[in-house]
PDB file of N, CA and C in Angstrom:
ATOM      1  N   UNK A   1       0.834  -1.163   0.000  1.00  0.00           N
ATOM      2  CA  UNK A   1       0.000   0.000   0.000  1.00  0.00           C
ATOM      3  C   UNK A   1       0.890   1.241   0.000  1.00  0.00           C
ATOM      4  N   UNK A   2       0.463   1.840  -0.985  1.00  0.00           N
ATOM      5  CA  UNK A   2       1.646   3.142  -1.001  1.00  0.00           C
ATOM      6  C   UNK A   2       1.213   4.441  -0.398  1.00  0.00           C
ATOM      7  N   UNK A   3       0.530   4.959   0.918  1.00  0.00           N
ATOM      8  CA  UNK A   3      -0.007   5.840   1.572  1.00  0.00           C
ATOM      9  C   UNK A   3       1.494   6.592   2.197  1.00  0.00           C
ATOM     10  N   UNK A   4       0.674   8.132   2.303  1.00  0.00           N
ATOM     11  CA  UNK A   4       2.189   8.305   2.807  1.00  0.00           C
ATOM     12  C   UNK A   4       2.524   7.824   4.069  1.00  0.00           C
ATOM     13  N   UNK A   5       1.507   7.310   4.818  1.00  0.00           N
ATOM     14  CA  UNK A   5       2.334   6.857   5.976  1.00  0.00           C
ATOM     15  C   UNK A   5       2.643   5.619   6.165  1.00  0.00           C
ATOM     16  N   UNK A   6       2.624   5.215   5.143  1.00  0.00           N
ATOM     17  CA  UNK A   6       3.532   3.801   4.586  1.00  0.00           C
ATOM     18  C   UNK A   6       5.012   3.909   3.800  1.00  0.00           C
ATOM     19  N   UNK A   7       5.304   5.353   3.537  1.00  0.00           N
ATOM     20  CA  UNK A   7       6.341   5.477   2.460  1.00  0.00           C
ATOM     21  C   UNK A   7       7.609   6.376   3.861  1.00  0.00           C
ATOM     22  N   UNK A   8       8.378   5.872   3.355  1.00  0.00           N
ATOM     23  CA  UNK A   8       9.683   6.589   3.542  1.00  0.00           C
ATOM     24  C   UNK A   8      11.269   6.931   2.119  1.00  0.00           C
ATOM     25  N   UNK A   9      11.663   7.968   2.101  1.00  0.00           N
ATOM     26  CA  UNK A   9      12.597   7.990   0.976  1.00  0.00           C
ATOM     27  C   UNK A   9      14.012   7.387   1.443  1.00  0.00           C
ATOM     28  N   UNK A  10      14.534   6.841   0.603  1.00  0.00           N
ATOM     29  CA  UNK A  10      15.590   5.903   0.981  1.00  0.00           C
ATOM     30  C   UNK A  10      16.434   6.145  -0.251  1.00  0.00           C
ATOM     31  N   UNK A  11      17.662   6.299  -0.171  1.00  0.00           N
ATOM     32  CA  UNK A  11      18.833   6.418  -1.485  1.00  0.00           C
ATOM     33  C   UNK A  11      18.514   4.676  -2.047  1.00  0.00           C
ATOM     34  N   UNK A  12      19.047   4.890  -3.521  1.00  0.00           N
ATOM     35  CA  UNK A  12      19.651   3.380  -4.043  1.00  0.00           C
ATOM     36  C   UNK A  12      18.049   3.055  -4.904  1.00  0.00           C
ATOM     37  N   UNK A  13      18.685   1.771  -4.757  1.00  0.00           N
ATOM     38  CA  UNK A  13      17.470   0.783  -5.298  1.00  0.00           C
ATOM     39  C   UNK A  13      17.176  -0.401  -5.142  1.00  0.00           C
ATOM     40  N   UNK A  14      16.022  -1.084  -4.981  1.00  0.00           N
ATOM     41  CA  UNK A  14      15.907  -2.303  -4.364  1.00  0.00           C
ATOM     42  C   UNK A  14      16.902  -2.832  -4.182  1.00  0.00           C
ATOM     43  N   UNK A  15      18.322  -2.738  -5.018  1.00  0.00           N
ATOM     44  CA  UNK A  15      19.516  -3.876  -4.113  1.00  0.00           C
ATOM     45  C   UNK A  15      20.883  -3.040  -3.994  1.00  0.00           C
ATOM     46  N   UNK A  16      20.254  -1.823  -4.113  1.00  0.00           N
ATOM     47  CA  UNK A  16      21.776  -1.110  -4.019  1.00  0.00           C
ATOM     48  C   UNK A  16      21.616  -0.188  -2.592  1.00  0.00           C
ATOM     49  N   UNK A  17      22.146   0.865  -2.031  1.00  0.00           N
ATOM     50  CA  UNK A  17      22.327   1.543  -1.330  1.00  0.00           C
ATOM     51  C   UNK A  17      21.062   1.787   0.009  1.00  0.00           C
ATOM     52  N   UNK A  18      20.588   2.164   0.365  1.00  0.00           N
ATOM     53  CA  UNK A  18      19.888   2.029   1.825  1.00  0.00           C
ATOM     54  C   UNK A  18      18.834   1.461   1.291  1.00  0.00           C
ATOM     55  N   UNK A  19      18.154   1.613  -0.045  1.00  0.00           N
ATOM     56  CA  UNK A  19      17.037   1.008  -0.036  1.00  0.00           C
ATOM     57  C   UNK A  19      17.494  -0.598  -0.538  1.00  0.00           C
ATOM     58  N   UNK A  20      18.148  -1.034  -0.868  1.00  0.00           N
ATOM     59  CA  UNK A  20      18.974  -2.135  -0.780  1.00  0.00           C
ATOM     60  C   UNK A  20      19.183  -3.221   0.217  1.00  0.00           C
ATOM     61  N   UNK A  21      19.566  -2.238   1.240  1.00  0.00           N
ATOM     62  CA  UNK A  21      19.869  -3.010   2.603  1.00  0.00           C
ATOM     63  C   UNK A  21      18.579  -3.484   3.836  1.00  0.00           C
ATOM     64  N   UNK A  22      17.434  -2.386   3.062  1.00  0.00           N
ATOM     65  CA  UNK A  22      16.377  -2.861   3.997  1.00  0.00           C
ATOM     66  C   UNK A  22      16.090  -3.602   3.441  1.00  0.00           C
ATOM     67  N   UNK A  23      16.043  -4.010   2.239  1.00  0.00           N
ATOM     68  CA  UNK A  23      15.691  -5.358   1.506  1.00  0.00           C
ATOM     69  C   UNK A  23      16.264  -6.445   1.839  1.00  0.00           C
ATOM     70  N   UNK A  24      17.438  -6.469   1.778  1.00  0.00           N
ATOM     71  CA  UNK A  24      18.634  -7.281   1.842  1.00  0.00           C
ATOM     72  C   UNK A  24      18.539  -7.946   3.914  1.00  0.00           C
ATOM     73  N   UNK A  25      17.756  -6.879   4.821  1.00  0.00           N
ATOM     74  CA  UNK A  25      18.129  -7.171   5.839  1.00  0.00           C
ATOM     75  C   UNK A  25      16.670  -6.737   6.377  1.00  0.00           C
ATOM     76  N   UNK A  26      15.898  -7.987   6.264  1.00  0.00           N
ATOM     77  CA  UNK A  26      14.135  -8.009   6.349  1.00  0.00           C
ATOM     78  C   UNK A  26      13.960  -8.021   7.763  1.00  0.00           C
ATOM     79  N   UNK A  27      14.827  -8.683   8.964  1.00  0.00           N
ATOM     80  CA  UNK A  27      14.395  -8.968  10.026  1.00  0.00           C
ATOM     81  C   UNK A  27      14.802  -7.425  11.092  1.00  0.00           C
ATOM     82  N   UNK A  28      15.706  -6.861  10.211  1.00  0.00           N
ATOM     83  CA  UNK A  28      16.291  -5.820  11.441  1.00  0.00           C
ATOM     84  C   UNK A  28      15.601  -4.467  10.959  1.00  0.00           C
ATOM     85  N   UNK A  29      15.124  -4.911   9.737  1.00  0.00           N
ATOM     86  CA  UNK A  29      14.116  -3.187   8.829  1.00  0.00           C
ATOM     87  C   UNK A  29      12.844  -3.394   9.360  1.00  0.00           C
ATOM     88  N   UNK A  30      12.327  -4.630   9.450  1.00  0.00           N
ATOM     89  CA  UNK A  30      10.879  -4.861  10.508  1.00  0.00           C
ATOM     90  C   UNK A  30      10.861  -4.242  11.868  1.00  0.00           C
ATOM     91  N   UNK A  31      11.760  -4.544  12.533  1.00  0.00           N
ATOM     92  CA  UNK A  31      11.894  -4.033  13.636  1.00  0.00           C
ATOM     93  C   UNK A  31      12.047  -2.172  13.685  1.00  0.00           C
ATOM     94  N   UNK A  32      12.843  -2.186  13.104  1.00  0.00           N
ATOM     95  CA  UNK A  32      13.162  -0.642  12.938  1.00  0.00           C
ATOM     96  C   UNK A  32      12.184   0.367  12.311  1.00  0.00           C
ATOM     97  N   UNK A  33      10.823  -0.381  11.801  1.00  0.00           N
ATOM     98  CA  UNK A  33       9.846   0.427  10.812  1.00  0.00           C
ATOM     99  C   UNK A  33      10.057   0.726   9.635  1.00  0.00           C
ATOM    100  N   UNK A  34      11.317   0.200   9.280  1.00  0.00           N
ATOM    101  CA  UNK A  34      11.743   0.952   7.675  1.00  0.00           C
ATOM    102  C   UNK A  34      10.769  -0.409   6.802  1.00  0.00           C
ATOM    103  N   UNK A  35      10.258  -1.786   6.915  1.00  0.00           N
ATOM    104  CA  UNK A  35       9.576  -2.241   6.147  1.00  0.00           C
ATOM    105  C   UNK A  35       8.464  -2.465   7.648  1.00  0.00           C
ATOM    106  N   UNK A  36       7.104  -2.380   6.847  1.00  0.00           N
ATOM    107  CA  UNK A  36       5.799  -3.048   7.739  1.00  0.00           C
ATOM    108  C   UNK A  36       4.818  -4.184   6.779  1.00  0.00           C
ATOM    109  N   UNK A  37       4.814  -4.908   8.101  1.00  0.00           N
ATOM    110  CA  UNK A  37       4.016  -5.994   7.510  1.00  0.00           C
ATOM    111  C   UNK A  37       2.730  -5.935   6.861  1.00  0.00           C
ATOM    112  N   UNK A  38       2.026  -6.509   5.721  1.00  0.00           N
ATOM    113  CA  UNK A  38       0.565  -6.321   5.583  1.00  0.00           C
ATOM    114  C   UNK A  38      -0.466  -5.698   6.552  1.00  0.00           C
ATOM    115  N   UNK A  39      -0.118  -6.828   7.505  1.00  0.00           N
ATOM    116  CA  UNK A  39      -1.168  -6.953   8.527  1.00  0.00           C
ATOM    117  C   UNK A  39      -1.470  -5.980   9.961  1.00  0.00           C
ATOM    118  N   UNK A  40       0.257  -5.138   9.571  1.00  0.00           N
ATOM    119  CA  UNK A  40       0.065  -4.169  10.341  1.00  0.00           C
ATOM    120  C   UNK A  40      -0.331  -2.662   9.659  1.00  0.00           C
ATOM    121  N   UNK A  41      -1.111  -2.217  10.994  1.00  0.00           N
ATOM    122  CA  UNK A  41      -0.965  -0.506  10.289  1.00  0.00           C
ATOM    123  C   UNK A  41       0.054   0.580  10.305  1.00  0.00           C
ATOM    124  N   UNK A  42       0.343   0.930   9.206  1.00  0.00           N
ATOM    125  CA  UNK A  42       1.696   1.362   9.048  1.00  0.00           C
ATOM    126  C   UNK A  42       1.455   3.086  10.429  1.00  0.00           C
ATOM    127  N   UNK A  43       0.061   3.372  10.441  1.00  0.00           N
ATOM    128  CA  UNK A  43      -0.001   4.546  11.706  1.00  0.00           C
ATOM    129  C   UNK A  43       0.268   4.494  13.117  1.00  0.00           C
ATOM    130  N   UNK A  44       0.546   3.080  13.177  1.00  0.00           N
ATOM    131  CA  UNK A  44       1.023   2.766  14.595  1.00  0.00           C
ATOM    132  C   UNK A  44       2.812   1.790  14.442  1.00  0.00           C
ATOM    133  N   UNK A  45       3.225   1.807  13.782  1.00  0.00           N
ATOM    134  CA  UNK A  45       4.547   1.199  13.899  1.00  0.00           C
ATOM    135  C   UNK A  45       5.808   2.400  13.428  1.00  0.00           C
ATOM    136  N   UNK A  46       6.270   2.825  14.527  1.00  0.00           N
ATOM    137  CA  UNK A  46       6.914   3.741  14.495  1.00  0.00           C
ATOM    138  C   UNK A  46       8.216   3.798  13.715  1.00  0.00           C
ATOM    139  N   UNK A  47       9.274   4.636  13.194  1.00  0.00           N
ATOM    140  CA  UNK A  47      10.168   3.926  12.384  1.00  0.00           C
ATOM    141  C   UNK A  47      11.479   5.076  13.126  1.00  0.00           C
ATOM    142  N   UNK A  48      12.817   4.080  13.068  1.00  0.00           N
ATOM    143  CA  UNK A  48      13.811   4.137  13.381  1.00  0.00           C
ATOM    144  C   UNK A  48      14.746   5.355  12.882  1.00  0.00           C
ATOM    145  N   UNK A  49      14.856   6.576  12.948  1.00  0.00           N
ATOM    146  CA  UNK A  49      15.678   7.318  12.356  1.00  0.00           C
ATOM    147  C   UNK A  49      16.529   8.240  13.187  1.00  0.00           C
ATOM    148  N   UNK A  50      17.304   8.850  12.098  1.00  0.00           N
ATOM    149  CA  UNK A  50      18.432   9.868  13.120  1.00  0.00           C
ATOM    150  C   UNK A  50      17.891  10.570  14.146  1.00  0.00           C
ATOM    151  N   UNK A  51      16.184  11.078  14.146  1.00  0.00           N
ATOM    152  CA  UNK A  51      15.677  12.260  15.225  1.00  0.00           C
ATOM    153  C   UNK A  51      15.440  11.083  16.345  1.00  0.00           C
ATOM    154  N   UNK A  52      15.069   9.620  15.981  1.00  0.00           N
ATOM    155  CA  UNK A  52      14.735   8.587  17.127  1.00  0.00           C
ATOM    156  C   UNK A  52      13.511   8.211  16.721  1.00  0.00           C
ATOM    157  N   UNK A  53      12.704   7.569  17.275  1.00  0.00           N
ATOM    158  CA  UNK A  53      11.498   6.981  17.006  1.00  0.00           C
ATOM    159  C   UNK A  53       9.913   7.668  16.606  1.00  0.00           C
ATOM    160  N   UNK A  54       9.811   8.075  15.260  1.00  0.00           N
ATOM    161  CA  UNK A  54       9.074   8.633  14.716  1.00  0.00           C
ATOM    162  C   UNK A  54       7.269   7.567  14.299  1.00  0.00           C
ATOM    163  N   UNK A  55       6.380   8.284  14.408  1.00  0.00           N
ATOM    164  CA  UNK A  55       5.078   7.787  13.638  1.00  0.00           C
ATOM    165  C   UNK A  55       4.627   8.571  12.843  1.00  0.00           C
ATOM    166  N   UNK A  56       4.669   7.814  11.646  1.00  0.00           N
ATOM    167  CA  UNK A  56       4.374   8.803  10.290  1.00  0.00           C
ATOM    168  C   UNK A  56       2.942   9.265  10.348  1.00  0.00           C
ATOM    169  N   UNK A  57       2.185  10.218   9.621  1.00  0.00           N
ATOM    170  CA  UNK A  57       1.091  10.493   9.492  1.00  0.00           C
ATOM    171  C   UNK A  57       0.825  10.705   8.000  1.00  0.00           C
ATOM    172  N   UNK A  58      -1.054  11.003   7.851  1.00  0.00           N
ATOM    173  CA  UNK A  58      -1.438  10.341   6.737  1.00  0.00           C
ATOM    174  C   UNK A  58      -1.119  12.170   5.709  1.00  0.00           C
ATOM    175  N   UNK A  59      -0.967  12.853   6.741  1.00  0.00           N
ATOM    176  CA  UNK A  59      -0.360  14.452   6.102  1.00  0.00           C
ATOM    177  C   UNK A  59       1.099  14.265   5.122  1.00  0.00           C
ATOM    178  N   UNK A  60       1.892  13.303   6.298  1.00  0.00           N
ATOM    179  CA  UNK A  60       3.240  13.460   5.999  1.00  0.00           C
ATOM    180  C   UNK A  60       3.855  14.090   6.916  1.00  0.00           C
ATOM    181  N   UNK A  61       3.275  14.110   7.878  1.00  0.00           N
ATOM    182  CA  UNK A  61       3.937  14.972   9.208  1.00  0.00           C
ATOM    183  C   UNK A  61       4.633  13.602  10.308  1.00  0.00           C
ATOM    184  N   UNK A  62       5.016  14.013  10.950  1.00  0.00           N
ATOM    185  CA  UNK A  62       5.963  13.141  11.786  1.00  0.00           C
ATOM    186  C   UNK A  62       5.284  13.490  13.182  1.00  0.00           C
ATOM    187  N   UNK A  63       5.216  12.338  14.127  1.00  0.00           N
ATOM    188  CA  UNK A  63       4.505  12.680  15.885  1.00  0.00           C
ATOM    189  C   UNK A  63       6.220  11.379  16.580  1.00  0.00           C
ATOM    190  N   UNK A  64       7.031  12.768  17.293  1.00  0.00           N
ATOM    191  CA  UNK A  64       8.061  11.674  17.814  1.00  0.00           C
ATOM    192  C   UNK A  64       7.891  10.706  19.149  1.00  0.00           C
ATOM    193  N   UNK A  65       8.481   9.820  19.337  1.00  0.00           N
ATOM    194  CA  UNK A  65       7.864   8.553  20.379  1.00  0.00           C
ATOM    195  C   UNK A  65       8.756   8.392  21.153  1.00  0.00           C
ATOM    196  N   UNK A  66      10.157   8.590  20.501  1.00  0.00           N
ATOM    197  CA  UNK A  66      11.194   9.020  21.439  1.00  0.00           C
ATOM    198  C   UNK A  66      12.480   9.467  20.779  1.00  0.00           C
ATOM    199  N   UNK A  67      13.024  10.113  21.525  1.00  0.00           N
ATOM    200  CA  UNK A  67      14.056  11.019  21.084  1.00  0.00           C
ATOM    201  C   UNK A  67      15.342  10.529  20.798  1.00  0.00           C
ATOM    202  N   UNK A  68      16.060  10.313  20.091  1.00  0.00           N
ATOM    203  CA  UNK A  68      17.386   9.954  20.054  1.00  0.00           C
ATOM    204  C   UNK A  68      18.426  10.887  20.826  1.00  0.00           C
ATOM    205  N   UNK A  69      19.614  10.213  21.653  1.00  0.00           N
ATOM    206  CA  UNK A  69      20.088  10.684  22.766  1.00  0.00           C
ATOM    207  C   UNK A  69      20.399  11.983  22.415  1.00  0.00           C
ATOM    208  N   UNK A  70      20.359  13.232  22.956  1.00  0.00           N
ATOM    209  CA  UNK A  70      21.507  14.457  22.632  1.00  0.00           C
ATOM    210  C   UNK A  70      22.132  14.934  23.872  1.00  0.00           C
ATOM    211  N   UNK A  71      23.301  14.989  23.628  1.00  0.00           N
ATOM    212  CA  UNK A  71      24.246  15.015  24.802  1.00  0.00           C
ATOM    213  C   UNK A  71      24.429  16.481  25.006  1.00  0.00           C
ATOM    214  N   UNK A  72      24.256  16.792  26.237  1.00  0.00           N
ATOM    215  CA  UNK A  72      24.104  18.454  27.252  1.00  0.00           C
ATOM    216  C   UNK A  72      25.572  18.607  26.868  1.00  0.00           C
ATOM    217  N   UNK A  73      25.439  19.202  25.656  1.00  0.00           N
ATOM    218  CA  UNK A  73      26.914  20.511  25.387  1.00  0.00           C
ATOM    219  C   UNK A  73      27.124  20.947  26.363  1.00  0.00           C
ATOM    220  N   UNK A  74      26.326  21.703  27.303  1.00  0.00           N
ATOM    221  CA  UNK A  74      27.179  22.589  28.235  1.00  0.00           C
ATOM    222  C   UNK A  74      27.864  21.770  28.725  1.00  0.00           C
ATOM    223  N   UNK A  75      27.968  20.010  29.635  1.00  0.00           N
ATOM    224  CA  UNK A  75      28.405  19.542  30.624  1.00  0.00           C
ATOM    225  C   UNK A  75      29.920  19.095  29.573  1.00  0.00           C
ATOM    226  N   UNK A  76      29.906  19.219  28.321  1.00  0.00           N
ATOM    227  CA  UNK A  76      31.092  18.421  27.682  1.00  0.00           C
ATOM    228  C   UNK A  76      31.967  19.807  27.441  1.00  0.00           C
ATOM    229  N   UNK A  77      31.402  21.405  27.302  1.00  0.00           N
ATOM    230  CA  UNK A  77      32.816  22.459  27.781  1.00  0.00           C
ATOM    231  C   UNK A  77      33.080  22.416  28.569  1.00  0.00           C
TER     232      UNK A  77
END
């Protein structure tokens, strides 16, 4: 189903470069949201990226689920 909150953009092509590798690597892109199963709805399976755990919407807007770490600059001057 090609809705946008089923789609994500990915470099390459089915066997080359990121969109490649989620192909190539079905059990760890399931997990991560970059592929969803039939049977699930793609509005509740959140997907794995640099900002952290995102749920797509049917706009194309993003609702985050959790944050990927960012480390307190001040405490590292």
């Amino acid at each position: 189903m090609h809705n946008v909150e089923n789609l994500i953009l990915l470099c390459g092509t089915g066997t080359t470069g990121c969109h490649g590798y989620v192909h190539g690597h079905p059990a760890e892109s399931y997990e991560a949201g970059w592929l969803v199963h039939s049977w699930d709805d793609p509005l509740e399976v959140p997907v794995r990226s640099w900002r952290g755990l995102l749920l797509l919407d049917a706009d194309g807007g993003t609702t985050t689920v959790m944050r990927t770490f960012q480390p307190d600059m001040k405490a590292v001057a």
